[in-house]
N, C-alpha and C. Protein backbone atom coordinates (compact mmCIF):
# COMPACT_ATOMS: atom_id res chain seq x y z
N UNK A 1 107.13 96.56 104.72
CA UNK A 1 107.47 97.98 104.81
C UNK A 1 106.37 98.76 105.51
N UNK A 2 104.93 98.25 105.10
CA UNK A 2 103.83 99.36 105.76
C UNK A 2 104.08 99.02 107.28
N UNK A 3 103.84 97.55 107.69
CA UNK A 3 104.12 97.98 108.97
C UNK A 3 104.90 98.59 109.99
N UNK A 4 106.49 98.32 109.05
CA UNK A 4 107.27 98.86 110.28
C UNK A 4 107.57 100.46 110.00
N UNK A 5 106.53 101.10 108.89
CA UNK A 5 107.05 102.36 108.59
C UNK A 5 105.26 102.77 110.05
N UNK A 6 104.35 102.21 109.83
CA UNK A 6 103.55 101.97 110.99
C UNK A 6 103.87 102.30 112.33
N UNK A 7 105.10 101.06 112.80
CA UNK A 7 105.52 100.76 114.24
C UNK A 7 106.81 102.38 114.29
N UNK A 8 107.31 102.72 113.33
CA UNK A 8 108.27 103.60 113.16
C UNK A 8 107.57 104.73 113.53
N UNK A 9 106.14 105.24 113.22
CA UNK A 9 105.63 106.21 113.84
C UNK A 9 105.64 106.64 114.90
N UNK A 10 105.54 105.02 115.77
CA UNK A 10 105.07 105.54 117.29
C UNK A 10 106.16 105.85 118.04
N UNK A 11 106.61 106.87 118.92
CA UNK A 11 107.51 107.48 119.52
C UNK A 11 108.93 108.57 118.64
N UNK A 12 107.67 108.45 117.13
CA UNK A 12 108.71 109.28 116.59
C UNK A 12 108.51 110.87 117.26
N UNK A 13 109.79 111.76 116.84
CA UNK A 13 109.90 112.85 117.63
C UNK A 13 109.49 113.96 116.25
N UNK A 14 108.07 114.32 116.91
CA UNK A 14 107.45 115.23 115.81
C UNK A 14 107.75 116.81 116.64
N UNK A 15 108.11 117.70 115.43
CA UNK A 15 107.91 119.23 115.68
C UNK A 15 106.81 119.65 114.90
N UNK A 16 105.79 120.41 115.48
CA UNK A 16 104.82 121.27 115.13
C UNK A 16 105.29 122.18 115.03
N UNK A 17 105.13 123.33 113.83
CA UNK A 17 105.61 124.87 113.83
C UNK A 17 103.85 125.30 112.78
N UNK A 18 102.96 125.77 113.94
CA UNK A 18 101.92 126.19 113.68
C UNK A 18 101.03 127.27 114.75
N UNK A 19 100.78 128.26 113.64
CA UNK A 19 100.00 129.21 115.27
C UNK A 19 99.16 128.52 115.79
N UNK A 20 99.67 129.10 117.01
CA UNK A 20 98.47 128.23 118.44
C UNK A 20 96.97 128.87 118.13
N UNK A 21 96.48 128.03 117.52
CA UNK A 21 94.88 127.84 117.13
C UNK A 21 94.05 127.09 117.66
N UNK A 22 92.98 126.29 117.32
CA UNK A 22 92.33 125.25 117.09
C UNK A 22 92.83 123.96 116.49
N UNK A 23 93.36 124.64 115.51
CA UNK A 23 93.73 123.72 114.31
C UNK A 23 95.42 123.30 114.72
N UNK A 24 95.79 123.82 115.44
CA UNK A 24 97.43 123.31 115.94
C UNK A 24 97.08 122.68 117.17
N UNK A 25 95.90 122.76 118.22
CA UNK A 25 95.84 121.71 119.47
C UNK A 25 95.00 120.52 118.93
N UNK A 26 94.58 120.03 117.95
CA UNK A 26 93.76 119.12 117.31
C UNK A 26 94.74 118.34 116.69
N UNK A 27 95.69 119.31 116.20
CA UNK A 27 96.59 118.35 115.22
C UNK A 27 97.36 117.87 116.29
N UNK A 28 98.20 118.56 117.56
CA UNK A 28 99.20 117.96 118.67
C UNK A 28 98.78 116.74 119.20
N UNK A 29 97.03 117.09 119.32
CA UNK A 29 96.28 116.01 120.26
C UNK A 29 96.32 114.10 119.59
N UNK A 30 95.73 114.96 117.71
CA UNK A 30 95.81 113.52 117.10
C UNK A 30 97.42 112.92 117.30
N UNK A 31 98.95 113.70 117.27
CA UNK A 31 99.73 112.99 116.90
C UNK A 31 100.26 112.47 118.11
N UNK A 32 99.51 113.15 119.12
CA UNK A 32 100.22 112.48 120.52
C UNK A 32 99.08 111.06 120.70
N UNK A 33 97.53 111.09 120.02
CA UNK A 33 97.41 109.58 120.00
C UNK A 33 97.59 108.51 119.19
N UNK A 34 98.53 108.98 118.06
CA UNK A 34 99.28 107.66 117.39
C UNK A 34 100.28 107.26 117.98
N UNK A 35 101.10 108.36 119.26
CA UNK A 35 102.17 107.76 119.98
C UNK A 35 103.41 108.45 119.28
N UNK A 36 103.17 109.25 118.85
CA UNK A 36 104.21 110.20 118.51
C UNK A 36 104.61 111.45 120.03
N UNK A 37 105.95 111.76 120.03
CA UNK A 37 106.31 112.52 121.09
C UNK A 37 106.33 113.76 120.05
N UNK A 38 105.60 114.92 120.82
CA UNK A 38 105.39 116.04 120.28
C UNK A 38 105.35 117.26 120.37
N UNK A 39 105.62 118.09 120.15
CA UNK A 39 105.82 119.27 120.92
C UNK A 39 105.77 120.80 119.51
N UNK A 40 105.18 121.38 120.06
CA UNK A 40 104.84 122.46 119.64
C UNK A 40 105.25 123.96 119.36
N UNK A 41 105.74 124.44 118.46
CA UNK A 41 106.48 125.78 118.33
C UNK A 41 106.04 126.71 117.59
N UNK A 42 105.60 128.14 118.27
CA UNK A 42 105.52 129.08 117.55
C UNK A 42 105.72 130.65 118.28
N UNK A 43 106.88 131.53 117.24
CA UNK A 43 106.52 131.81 115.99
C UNK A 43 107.81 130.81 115.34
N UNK A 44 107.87 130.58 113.96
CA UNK A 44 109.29 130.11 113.32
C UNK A 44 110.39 129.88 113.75
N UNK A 45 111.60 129.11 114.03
CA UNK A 45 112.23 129.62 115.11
C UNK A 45 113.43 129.82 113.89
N UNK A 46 114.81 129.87 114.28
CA UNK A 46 115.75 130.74 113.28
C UNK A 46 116.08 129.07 112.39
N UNK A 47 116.44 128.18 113.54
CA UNK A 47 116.61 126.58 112.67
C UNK A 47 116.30 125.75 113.36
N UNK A 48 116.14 124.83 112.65
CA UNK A 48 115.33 123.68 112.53
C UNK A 48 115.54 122.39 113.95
N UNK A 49 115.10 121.99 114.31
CA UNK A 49 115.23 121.14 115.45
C UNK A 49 116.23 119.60 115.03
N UNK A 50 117.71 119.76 115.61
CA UNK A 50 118.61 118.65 114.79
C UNK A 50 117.74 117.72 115.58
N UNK A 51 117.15 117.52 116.84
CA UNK A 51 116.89 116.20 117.28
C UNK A 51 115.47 116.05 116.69
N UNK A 52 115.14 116.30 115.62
CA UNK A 52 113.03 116.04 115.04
C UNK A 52 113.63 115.12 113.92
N UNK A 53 112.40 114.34 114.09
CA UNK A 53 112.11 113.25 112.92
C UNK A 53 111.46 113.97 111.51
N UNK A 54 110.43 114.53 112.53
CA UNK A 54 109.50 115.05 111.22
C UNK A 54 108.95 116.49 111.55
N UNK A 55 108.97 116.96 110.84
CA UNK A 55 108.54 118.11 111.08
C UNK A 55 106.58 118.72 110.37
N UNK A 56 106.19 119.02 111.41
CA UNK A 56 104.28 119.14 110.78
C UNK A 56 104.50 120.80 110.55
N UNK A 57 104.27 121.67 109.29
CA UNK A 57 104.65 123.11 109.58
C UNK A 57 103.56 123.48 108.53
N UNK A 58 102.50 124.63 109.11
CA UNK A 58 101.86 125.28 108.49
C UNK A 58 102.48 126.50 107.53
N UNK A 59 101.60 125.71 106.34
CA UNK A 59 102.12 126.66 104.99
C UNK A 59 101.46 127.75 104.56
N UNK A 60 101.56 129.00 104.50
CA UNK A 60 101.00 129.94 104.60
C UNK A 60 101.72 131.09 103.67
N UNK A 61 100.77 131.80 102.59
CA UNK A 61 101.57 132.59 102.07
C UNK A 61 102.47 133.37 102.72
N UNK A 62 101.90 134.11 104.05
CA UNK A 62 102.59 135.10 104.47
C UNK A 62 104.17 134.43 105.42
N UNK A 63 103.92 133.54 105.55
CA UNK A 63 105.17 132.94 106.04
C UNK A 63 106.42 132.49 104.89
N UNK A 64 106.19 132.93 103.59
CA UNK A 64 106.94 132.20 102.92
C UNK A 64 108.53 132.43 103.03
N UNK A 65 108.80 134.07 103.28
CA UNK A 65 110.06 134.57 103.33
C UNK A 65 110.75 133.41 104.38
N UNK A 66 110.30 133.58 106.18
CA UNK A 66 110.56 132.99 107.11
C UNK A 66 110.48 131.20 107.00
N UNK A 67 110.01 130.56 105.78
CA UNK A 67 110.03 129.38 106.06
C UNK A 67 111.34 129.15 105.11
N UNK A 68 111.17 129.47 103.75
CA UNK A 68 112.62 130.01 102.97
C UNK A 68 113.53 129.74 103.52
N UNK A 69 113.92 130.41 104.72
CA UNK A 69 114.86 130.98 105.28
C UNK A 69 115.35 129.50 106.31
N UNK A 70 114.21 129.00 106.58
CA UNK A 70 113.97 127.95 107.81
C UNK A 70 114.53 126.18 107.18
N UNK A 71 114.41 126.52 105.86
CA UNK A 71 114.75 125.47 104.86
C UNK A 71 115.68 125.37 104.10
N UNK A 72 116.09 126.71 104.21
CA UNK A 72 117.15 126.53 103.34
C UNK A 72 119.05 126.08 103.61
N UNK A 73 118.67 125.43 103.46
CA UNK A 73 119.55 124.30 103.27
C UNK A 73 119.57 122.34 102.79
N UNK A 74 120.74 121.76 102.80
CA UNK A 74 120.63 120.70 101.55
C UNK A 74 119.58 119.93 101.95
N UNK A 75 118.66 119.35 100.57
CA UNK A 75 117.54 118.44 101.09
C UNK A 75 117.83 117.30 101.91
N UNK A 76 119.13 116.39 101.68
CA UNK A 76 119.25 115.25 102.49
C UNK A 76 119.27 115.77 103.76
N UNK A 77 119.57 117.35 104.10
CA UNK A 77 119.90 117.30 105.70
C UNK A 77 118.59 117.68 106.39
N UNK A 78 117.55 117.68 105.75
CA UNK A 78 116.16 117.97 106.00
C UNK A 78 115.24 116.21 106.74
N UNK A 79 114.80 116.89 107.82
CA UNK A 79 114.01 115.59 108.25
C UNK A 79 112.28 115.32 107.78
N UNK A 80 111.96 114.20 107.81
CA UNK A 80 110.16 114.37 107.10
C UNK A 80 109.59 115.67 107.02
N UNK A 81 108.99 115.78 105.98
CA UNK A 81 108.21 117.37 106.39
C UNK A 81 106.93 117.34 105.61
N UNK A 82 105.59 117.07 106.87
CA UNK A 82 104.39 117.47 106.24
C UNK A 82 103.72 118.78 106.18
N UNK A 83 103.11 119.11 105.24
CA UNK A 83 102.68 120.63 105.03
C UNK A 83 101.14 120.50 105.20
N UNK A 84 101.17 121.94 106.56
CA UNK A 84 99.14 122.17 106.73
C UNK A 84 98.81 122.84 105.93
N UNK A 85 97.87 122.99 104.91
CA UNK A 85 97.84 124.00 104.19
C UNK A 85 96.21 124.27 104.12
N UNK A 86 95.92 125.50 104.22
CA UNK A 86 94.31 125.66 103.98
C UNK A 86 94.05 126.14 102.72
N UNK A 87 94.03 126.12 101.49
CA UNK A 87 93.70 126.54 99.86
C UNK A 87 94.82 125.60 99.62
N UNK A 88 94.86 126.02 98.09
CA UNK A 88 95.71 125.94 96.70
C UNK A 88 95.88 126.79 96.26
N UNK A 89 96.61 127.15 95.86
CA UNK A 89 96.99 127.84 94.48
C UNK A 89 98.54 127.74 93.98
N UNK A 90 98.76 128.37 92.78
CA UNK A 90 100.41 128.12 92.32
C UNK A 90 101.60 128.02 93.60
N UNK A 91 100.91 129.56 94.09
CA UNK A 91 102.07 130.08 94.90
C UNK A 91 102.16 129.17 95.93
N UNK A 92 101.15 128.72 97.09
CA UNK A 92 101.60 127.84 97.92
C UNK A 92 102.21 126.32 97.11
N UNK A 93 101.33 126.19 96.10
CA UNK A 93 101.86 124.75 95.42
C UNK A 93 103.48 124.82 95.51
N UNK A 94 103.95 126.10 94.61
CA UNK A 94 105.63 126.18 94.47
C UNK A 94 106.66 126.30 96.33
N UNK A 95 105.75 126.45 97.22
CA UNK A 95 106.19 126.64 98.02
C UNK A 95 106.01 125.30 98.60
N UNK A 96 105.55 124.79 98.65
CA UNK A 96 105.29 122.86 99.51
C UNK A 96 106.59 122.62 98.46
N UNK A 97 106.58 122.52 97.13
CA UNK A 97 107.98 121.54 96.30
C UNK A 97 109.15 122.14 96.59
N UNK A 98 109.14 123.65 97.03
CA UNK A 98 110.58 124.46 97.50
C UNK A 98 110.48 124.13 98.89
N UNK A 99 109.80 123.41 99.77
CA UNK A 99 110.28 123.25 101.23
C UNK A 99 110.62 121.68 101.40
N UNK A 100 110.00 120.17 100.20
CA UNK A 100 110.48 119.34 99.72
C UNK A 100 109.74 118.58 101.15
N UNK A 101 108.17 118.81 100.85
CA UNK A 101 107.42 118.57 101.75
C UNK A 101 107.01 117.09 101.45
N UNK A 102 107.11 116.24 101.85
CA UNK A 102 106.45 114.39 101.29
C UNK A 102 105.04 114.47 101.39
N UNK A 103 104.32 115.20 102.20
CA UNK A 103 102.83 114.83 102.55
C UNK A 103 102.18 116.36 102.69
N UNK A 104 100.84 116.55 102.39
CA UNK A 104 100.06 117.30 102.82
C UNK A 104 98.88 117.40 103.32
N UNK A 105 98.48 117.95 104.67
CA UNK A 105 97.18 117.78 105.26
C UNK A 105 96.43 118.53 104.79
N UNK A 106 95.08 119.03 104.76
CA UNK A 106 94.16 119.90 104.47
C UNK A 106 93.44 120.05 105.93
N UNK A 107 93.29 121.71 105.58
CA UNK A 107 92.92 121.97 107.03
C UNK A 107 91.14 122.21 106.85
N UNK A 108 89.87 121.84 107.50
CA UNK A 108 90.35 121.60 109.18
C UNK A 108 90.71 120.27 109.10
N UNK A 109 92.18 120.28 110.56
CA UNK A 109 92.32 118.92 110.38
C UNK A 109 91.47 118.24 110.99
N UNK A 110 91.67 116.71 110.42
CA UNK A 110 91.20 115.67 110.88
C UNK A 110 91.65 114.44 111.32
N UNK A 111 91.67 113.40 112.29
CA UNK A 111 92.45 112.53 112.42
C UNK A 111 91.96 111.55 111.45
N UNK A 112 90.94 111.62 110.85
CA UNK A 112 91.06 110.45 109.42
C UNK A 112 91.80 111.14 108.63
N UNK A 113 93.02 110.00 107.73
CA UNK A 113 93.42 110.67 107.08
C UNK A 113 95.25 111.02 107.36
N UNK A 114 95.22 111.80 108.78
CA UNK A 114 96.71 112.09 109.23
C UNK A 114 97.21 111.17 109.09
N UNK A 115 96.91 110.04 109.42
CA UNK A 115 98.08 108.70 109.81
C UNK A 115 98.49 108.30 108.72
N UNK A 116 97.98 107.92 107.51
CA UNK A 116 97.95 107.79 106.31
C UNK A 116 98.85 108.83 105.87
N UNK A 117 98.57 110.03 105.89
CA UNK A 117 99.71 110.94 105.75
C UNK A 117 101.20 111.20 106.04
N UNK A 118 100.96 110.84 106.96
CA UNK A 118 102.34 110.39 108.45
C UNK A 118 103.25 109.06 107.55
N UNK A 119 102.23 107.85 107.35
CA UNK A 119 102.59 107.46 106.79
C UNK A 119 103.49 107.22 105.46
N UNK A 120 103.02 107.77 104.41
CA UNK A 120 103.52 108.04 103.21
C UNK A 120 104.64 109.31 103.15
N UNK A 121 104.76 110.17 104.35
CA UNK A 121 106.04 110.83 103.85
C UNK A 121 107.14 110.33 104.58
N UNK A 122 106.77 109.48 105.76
CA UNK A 122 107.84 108.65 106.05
C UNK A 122 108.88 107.83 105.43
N UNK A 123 107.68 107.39 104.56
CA UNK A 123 108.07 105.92 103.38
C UNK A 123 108.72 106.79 102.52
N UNK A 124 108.23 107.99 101.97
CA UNK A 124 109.13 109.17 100.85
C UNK A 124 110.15 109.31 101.28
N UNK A 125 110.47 109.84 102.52
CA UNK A 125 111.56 110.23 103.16
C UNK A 125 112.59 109.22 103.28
N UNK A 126 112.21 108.18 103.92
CA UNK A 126 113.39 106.87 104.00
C UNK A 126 113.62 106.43 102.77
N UNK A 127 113.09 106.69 101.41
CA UNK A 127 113.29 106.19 100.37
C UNK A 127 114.32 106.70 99.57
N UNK A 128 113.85 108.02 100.06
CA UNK A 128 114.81 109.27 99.29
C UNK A 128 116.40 109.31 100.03
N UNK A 129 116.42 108.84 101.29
CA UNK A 129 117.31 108.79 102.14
C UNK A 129 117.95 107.68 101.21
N UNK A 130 117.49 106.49 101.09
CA UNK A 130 118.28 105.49 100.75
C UNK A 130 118.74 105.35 99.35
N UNK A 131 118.23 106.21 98.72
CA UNK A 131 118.63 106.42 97.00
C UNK A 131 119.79 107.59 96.89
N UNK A 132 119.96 108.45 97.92
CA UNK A 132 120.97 109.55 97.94
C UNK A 132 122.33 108.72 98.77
N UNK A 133 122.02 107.77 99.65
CA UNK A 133 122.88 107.31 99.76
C UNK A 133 123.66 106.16 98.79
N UNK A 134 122.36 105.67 98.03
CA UNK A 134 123.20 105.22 97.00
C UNK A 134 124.22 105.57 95.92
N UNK A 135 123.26 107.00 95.95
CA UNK A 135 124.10 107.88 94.87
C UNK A 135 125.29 108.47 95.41
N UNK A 136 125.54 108.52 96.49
CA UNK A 136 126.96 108.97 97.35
C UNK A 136 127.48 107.63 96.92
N UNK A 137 127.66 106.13 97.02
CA UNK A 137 128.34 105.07 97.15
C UNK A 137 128.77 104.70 95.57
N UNK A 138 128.09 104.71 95.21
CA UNK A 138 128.10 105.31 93.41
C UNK A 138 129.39 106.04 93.08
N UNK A 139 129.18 107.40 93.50
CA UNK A 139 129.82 108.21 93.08
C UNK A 139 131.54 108.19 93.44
N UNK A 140 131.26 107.91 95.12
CA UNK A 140 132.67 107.71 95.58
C UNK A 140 133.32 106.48 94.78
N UNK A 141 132.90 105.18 94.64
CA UNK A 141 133.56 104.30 93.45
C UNK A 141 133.80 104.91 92.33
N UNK A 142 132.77 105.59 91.57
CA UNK A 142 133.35 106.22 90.28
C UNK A 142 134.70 106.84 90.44
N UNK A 143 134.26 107.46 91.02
CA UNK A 143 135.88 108.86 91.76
C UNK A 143 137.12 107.74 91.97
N UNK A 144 136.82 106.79 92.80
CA UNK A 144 137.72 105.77 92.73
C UNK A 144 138.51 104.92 92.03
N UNK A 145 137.40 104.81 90.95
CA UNK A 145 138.06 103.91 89.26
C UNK A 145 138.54 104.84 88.74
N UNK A 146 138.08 106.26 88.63
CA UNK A 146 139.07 107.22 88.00
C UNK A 146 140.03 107.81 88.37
N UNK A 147 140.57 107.99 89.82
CA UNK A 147 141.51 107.66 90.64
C UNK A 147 142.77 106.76 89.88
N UNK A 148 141.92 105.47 90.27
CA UNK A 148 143.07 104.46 89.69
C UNK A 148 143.48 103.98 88.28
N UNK A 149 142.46 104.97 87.12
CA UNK A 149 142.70 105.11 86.28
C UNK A 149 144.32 106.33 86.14
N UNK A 150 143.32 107.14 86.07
CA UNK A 150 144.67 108.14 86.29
C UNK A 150 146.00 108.07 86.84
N UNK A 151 146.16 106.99 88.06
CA UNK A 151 147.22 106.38 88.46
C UNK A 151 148.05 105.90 88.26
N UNK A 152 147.44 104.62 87.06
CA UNK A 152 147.90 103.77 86.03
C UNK A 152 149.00 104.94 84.65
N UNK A 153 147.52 105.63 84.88
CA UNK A 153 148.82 106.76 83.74
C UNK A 153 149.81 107.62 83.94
N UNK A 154 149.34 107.71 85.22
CA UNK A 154 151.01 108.21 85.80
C UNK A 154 151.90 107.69 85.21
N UNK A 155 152.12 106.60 86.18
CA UNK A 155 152.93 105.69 86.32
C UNK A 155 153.32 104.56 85.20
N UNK A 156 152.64 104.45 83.91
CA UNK A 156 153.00 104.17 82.75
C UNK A 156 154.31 105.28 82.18
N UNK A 157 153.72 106.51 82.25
CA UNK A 157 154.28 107.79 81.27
C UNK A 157 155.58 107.95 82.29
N UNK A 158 155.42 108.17 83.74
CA UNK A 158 156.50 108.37 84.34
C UNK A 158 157.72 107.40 84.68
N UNK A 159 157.34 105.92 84.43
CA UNK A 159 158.54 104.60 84.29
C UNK A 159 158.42 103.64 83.33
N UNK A 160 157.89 104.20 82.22
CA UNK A 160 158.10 103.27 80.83
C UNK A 160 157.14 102.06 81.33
N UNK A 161 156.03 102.15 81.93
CA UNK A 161 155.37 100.45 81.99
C UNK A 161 154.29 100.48 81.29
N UNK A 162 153.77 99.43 81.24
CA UNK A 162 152.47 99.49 80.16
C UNK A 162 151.28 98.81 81.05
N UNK A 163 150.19 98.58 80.69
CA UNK A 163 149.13 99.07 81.77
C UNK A 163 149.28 97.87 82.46
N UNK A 164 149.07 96.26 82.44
CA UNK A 164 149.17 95.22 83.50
C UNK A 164 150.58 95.61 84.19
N UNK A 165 151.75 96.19 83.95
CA UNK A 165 152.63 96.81 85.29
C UNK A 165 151.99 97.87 86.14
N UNK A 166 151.66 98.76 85.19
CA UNK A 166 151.61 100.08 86.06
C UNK A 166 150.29 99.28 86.91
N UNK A 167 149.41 98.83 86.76
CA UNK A 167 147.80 97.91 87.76
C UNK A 167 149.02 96.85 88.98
N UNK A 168 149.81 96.40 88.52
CA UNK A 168 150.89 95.79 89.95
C UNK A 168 151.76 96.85 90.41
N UNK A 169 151.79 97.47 89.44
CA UNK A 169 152.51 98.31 90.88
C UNK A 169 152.38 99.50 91.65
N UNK A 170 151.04 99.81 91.08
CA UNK A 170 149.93 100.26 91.97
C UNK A 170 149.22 99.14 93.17
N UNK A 171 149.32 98.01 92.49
CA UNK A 171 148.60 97.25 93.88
C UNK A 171 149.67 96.96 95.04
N UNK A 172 150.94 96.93 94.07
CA UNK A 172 152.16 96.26 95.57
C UNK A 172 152.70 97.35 96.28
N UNK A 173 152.51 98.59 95.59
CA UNK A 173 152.52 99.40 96.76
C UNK A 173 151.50 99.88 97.93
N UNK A 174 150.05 99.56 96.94
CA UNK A 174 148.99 99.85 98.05
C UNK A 174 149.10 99.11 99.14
N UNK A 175 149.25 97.64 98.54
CA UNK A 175 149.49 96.53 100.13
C UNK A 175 150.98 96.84 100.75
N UNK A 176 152.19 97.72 100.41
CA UNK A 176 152.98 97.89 101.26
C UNK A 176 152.78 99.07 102.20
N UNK A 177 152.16 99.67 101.59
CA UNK A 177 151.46 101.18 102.50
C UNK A 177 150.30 100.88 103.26
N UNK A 178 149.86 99.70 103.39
CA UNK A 178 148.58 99.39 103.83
C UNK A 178 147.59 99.65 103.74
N UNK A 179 146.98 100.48 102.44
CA UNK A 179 145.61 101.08 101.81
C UNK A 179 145.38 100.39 100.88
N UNK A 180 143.82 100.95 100.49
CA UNK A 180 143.18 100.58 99.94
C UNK A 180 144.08 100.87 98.23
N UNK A 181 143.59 100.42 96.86
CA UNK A 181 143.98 100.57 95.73
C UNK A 181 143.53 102.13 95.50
N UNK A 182 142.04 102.40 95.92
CA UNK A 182 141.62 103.82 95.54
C UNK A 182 142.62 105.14 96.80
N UNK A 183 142.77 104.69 97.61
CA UNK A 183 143.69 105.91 98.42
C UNK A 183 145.59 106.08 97.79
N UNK A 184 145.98 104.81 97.36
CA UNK A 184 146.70 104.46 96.85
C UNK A 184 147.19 105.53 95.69
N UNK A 185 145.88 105.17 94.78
CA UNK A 185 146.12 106.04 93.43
C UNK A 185 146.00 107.50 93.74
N UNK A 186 144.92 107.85 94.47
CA UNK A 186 145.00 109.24 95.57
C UNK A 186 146.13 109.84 95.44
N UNK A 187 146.82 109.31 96.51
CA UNK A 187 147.97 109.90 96.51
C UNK A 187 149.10 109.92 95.27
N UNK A 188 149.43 108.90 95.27
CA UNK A 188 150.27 109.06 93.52
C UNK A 188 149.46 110.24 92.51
N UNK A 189 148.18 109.95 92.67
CA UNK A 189 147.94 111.51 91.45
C UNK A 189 148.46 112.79 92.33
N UNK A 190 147.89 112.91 93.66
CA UNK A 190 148.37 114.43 94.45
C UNK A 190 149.94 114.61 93.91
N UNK A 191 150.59 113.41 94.35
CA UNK A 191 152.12 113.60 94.15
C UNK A 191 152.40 114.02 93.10
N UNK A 192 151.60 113.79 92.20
CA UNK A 192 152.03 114.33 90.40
C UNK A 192 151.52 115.39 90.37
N UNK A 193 150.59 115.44 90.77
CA UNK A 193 149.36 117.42 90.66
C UNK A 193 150.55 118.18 91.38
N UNK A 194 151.33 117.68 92.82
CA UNK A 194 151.92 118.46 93.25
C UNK A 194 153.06 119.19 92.65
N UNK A 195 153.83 118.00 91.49
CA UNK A 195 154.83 118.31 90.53
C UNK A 195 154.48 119.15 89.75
N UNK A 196 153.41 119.09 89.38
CA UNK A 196 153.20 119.51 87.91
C UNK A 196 152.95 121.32 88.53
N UNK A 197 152.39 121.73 89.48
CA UNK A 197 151.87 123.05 90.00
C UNK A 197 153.52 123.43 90.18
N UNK A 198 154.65 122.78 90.88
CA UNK A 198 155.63 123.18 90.91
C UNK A 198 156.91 123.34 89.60
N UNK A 199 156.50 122.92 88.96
CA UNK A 199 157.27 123.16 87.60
C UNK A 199 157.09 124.80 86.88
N UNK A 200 155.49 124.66 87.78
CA UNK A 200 154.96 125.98 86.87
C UNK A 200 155.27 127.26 87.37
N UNK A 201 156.18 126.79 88.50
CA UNK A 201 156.26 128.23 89.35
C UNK A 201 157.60 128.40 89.05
């Protein structure tokens, strides 16, 4: 994993969102010599760059409204995000966990140190990526067994069968309709939700 989260660095597509300082041509300079493609933005812009890997963005009290604003939206749709930050305190602390930052530099920067940084929110990020997608694959099966739960009870209550019928004849219609068992039951519940809303009218 370290290495290819390593080899994954180089030609990743980094956004800088930091005032043009010292401290923002030091940081461009180190990430353009790990081999990162990089490019530089300021002031805030309204959203976020869909084509960036990672994003490097100085954290700053007075920016908090505008970064808020710059973030807000769902964490999975958020790409790496390391935070520059010069102090501590609560308020920036609550603001790095509300922007759902993996890494933080301390400023002045330094190139000991960044890569290592670079590193580990990569590895956060692809990790977190791959556990939300688990939890999507998860969930859609659950939805699915309860689907074809509910299906089964249809179709017990609505033709007198008892549960090994109503499980065949949920399956011999799925293979005559050519779907899956979970789109199957899908529809047979809509068809009943659809009854049942029309009775009521």
């Amino acid at each position: 994993m370290g290495i290819e989260i390593l080899r994954d660095l180089r030609g990743l597509r980094i956004e800088v969102f930091h005032p043009p300082d010292a401290d923002a041509v030091s940081l461009v300079q180190h990430l353009r010599r790990i081999g990162c493609i990089t490019t530089a933005t300021w002031p805030l812009p309204k959203k976020l760059p869909l084509e960036s890997d990672l994003i490097v963005l100085a954290i700053e009290h007075d920016y908090r409204v505008s970064l808020r604003e710059l973030f807000n939206q769902p964490r999975e749709a958020l790409p790496t995000v390391v935070g520059i930050v010069g102090y501590e305190n609560p308020s920036i602390l609550q603001l790095i966990l509300e922007l759902g930052a993996q890494a933080v530099v301390e400023r002045p920067i330094r190139a000991f140190g960044l890569l290592t940084q670079l590193a580990i929110a990569r590895s956060l990020w692809l990790q977190q990526r791959e556990a939300a997608q688990r939890t999507r694959k998860l969930e859609r099966k659950l939805a699915g067994v309860r689907s074809i739960l509910r299906a089964r009870l249809i179709l017990m209550a609505n033709h007198d069968m008892n549960e090994e019928e109503a499980y065949q004849s949920l399956r011999r219609q799925a293979m005559s309709h050519r779907l899956g068992m979970e789109e199957m039951a899908a529809a047979i519940v809509a068809a009943d939700d659809g009854k049942v809303r029309r009775s009521k009218t």
